[in-house]
Protein backbone atom coordinates (compact mmCIF):
# COMPACT_ATOMS: atom_id res chain seq x y z
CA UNK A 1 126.36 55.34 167.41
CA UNK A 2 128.07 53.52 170.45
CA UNK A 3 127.64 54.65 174.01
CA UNK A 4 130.28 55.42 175.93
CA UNK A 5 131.18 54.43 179.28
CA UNK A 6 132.07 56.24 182.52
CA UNK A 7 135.97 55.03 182.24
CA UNK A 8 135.65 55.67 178.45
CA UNK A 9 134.80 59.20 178.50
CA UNK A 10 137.20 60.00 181.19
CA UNK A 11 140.29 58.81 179.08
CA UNK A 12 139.26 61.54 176.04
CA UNK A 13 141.71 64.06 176.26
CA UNK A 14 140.65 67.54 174.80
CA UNK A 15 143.29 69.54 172.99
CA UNK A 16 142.88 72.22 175.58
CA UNK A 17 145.55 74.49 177.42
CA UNK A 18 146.27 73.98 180.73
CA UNK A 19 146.69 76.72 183.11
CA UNK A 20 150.05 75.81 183.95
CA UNK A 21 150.79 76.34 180.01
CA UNK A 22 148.89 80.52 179.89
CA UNK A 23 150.80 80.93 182.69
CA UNK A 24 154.28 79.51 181.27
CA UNK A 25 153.33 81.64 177.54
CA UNK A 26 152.56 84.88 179.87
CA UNK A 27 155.76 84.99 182.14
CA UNK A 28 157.76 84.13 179.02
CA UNK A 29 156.06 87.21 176.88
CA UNK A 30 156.87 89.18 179.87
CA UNK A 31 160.37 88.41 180.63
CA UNK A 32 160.90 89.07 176.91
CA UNK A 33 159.23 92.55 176.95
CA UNK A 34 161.58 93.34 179.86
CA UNK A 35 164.59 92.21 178.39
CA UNK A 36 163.56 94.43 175.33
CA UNK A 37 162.89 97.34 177.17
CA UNK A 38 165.72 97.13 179.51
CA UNK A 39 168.14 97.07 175.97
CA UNK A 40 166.70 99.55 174.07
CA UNK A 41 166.05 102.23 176.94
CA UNK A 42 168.54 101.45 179.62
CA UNK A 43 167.87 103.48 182.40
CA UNK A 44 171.28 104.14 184.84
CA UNK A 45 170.80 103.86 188.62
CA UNK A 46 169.94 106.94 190.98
């Protein structure tokens, strides 16, 4: 088994999710569930 070093261990990337990316997936789903909603129950102005 080799050890690694300091510079070593910092250049492993993990195959993690960045915030950035939940927050991207998230305001997509919710754009889309408006858009949906908005079509199928359109609601007139008062």
């Amino acid at each position: 088994m080799k050890k690694l070093s300091s510079d070593e261990m910092k250049s492993i990337k993990a195959g993690g999710i960045s915030a950035f990316g939940i927050a991207l997936i998230t305001s997509i789903l919710s754009f889309a569930a408006g858009l949906l909603d908005g079509y199928t129950r359109p609601y007139k102005c008062r």
